[in-house]
C-alpha atoms as a PDB file:
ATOM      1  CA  UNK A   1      28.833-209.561 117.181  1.00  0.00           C
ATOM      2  CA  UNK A   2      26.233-207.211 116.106  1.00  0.00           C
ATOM      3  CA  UNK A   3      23.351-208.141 113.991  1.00  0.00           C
ATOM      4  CA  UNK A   4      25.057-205.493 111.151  1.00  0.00           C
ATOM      5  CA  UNK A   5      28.529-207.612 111.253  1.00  0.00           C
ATOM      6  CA  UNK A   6      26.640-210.765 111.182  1.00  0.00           C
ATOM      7  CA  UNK A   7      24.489-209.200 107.920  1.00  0.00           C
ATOM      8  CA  UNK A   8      27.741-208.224 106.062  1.00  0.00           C
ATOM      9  CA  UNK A   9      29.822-211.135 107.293  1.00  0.00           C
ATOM     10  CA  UNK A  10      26.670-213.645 105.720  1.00  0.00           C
ATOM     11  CA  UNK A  11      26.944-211.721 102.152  1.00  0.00           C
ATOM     12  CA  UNK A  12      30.177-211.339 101.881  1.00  0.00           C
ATOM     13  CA  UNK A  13      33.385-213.470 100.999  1.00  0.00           C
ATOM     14  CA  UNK A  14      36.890-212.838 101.304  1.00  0.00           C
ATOM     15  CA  UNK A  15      38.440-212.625  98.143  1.00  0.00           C
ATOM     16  CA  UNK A  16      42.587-214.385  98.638  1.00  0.00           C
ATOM     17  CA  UNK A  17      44.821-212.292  96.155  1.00  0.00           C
ATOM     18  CA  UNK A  18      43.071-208.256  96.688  1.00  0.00           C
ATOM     19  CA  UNK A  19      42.395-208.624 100.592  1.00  0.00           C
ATOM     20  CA  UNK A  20      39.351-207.682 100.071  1.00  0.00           C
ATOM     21  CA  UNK A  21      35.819-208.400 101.203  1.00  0.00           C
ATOM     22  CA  UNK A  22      33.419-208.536  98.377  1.00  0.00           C
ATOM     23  CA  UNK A  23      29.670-207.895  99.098  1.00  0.00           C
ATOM     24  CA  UNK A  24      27.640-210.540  97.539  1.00  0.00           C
ATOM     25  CA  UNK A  25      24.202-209.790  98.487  1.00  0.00           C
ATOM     26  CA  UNK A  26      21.898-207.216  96.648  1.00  0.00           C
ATOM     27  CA  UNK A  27      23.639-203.893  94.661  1.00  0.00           C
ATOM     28  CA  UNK A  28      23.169-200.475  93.395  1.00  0.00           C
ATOM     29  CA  UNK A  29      23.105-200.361  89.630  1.00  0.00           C
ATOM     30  CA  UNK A  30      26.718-198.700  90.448  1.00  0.00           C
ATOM     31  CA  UNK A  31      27.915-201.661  91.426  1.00  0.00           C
ATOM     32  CA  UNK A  32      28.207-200.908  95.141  1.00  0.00           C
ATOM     33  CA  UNK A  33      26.708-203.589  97.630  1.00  0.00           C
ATOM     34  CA  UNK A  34      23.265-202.793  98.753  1.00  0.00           C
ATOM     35  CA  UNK A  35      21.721-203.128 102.654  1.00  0.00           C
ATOM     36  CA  UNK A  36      18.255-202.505 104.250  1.00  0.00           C
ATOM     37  CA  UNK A  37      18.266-200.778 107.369  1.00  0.00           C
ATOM     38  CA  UNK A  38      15.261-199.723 108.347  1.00  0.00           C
ATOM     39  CA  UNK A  39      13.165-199.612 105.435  1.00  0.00           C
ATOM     40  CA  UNK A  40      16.300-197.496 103.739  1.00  0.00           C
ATOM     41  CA  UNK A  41      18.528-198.942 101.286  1.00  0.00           C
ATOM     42  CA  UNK A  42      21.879-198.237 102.618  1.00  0.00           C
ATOM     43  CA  UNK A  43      25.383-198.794 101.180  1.00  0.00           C
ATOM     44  CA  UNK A  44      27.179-201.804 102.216  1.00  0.00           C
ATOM     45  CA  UNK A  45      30.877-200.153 102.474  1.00  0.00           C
ATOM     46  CA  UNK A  46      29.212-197.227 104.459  1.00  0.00           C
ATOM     47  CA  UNK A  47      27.623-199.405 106.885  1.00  0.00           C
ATOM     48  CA  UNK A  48      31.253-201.895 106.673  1.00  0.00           C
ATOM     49  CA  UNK A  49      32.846-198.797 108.260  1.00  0.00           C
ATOM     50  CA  UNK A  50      30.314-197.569 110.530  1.00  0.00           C
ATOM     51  CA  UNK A  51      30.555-200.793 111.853  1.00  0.00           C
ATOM     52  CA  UNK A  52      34.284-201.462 112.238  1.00  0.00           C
ATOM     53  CA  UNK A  53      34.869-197.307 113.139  1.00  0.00           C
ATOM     54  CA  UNK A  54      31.850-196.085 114.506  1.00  0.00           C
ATOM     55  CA  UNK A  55      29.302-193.707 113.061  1.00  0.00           C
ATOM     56  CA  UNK A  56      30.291-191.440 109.384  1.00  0.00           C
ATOM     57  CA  UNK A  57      30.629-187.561 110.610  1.00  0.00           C
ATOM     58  CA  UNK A  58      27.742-185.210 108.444  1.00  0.00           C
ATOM     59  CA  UNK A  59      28.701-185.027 104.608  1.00  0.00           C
ATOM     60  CA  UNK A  60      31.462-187.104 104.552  1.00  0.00           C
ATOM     61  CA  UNK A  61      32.227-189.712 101.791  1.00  0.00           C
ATOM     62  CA  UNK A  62      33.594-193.411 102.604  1.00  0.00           C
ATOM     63  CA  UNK A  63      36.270-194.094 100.294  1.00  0.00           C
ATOM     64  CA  UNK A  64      38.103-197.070  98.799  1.00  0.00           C
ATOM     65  CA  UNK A  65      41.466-197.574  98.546  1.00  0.00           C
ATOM     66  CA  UNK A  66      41.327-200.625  96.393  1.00  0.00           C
ATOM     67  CA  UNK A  67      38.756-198.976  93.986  1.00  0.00           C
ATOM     68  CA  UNK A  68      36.542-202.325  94.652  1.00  0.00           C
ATOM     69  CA  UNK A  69      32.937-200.449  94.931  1.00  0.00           C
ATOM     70  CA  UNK A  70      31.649-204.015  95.914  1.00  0.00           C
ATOM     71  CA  UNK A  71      34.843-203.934  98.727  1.00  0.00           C
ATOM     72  CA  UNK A  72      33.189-204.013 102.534  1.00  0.00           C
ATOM     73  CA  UNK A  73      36.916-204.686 103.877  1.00  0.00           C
ATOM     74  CA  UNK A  74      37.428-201.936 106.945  1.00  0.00           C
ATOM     75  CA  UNK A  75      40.833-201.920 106.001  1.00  0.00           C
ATOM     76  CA  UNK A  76      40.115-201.439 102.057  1.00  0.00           C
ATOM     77  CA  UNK A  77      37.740-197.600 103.348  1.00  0.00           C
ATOM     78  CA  UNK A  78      39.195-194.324 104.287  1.00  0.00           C
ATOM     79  CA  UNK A  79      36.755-191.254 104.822  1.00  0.00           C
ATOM     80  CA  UNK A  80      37.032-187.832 102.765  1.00  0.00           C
ATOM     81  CA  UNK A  81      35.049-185.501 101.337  1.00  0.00           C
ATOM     82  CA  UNK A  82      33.093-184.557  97.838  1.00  0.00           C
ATOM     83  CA  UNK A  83      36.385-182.850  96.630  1.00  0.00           C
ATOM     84  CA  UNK A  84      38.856-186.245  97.712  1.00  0.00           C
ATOM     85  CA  UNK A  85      36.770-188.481  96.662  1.00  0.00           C
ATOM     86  CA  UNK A  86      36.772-186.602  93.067  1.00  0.00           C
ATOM     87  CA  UNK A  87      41.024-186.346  93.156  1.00  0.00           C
ATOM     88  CA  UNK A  88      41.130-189.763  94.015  1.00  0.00           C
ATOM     89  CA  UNK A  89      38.648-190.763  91.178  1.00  0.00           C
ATOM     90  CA  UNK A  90      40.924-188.874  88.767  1.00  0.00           C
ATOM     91  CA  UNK A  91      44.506-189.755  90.247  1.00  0.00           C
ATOM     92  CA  UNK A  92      43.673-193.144  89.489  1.00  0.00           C
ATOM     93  CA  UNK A  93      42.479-192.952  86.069  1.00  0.00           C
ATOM     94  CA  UNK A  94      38.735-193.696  87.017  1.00  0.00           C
ATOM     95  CA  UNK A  95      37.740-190.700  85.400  1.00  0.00           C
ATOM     96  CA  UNK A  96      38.857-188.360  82.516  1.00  0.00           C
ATOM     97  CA  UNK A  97      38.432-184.600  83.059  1.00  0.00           C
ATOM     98  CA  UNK A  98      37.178-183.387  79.418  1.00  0.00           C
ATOM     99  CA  UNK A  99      38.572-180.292  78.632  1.00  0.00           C
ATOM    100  CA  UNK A 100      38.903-178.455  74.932  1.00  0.00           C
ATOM    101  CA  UNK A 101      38.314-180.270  72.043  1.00  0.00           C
ATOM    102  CA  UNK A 102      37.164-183.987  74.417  1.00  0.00           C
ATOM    103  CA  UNK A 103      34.122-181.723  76.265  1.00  0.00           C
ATOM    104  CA  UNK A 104      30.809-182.351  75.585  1.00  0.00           C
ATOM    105  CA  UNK A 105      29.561-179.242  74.076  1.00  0.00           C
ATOM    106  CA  UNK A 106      32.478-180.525  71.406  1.00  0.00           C
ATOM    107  CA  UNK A 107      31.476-183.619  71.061  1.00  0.00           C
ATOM    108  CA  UNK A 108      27.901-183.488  71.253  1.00  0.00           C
ATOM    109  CA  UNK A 109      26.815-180.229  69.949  1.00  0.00           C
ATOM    110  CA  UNK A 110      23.300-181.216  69.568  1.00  0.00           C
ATOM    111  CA  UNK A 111      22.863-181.938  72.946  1.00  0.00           C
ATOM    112  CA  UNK A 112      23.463-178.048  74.074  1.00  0.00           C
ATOM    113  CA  UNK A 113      20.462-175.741  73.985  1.00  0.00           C
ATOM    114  CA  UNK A 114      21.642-172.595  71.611  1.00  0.00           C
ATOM    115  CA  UNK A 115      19.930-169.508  71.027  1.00  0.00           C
ATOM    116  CA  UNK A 116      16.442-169.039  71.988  1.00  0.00           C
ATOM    117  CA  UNK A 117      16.073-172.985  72.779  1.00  0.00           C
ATOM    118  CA  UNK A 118      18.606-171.763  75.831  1.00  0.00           C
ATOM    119  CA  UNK A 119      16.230-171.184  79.052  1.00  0.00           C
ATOM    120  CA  UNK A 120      18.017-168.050  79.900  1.00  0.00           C
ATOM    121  CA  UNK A 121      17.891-166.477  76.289  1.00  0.00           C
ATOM    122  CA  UNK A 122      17.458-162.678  76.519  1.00  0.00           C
ATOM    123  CA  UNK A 123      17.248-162.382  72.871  1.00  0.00           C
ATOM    124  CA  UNK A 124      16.880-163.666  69.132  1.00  0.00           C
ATOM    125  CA  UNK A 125      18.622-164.540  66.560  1.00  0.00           C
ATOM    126  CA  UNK A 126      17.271-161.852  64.769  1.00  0.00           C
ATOM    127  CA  UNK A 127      17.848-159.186  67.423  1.00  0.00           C
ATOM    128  CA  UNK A 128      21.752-160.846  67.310  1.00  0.00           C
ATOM    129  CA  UNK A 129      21.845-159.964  63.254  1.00  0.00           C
ATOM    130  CA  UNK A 130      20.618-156.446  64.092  1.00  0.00           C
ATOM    131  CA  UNK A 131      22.585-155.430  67.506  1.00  0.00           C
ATOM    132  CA  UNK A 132      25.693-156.501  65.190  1.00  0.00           C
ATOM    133  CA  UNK A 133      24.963-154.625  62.192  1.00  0.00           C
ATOM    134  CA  UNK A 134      23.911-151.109  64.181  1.00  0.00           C
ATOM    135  CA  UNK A 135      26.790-151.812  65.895  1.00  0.00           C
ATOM    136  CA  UNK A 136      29.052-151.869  62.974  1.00  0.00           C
ATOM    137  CA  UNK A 137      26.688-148.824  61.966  1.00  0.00           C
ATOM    138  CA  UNK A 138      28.158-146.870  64.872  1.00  0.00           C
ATOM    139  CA  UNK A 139      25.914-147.511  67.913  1.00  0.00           C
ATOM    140  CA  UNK A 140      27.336-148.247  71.046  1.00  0.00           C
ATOM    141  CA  UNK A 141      27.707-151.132  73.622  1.00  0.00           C
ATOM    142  CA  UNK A 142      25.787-149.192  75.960  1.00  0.00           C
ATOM    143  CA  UNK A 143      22.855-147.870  73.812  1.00  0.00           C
ATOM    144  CA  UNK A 144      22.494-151.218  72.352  1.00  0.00           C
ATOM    145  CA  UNK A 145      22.278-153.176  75.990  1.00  0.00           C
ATOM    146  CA  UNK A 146      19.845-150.379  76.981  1.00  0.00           C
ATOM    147  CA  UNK A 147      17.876-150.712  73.645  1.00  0.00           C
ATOM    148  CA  UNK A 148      17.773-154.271  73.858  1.00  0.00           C
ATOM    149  CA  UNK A 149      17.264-154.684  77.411  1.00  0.00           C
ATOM    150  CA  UNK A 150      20.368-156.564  78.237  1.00  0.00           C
ATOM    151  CA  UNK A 151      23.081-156.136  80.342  1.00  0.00           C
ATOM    152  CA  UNK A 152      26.544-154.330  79.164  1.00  0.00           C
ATOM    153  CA  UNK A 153      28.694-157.549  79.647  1.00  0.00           C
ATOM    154  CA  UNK A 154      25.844-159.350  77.788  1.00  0.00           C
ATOM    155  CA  UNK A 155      25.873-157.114  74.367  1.00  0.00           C
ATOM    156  CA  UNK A 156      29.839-156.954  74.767  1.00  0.00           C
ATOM    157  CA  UNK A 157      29.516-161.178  74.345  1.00  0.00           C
ATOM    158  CA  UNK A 158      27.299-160.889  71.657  1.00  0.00           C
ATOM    159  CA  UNK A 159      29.135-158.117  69.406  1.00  0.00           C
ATOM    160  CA  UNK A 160      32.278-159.390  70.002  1.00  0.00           C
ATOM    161  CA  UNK A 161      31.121-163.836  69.046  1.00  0.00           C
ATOM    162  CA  UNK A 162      32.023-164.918  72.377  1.00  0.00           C
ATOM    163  CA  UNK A 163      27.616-165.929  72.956  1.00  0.00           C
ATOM    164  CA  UNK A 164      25.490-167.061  69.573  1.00  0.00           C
ATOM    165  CA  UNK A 165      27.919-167.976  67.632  1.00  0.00           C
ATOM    166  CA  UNK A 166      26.031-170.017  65.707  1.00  0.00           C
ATOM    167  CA  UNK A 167      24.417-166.288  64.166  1.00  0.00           C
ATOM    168  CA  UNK A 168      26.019-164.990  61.253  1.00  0.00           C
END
């Protein structure tokens, strides 16, 4: 027995009714168990299946089935990816995709930059009120980007509401 298996077989118990292995030594605020290899903090179900499988390829996530973060059972891990690991999260109701009216920028407004708090702003609020009204004057998309130094695709967002909406 390696001195790894012997380090997560001391802080860890087998739990009777899940099957699995619960880490019971130091953990990540996450919740998943925490081990020092090294002079690195490392995490427990990684090292669990590097032990029982041999060694994680480059990039790859260690999964678990049992959604147990604090789970070190071989048995209990499956390896994916970035993209799994985020289907799985969702399939089983771990996470909630917010979309329309449950987003963020919905529910918490205040927390979006807008206008010229935005990092990326190419223009004011007052430059906004006066593209619009020369364009309602007659200009077009293409003078006004060129006037305003903006791209086409830019101005068309900003005559038509779909960018500072907040400017009437």
């Amino acid at each position: 027995m390696t001195s790894l298996q012997n380090k997560i077989e001391s802080h860890s118990y087998h739990e009777p009714n899940s099957g699995c292995i619960l880490w019971t030594g130091p953990w990540f605020r996450s919740g998943y168990g925490q081990i020092k290899i090294n002079s690195k903090n490392c995490r427990a179900h990684r090292i669990a299946w590097t032990v029982a499988n041999g060694p994680i390829p480059h990039g790859a996530h260690v999964l678990h089935k049992c959604d147990t973060p604090a789970c070190v059972n071989p048995d209990h891990l499956f390896i994916g990816n970035a993209f799994l690991n985020m289907q799985d999260c969702i399939a089983k109701g771990r996470r909630r995709v917010a979309a329309g009216d449950a987003h963020g920028s919905r529910t918490k407004p205040e927390r979006r930059p807008r206008g010229t708090q935005h990092f990326a702003a190419a223009l004011t609020e007052d430059g906004v009120r006066l593209a619009r009204t020369l364009y309602a004057a007659g200009d077009t998309i293409t003078v006004l980007a060129e006037r305003f130094g903006v791209r086409h695709s830019t101005m068309w967002a900003v005559l038509r509401g779909k960018t500072w909406k907040h400017v009437r």
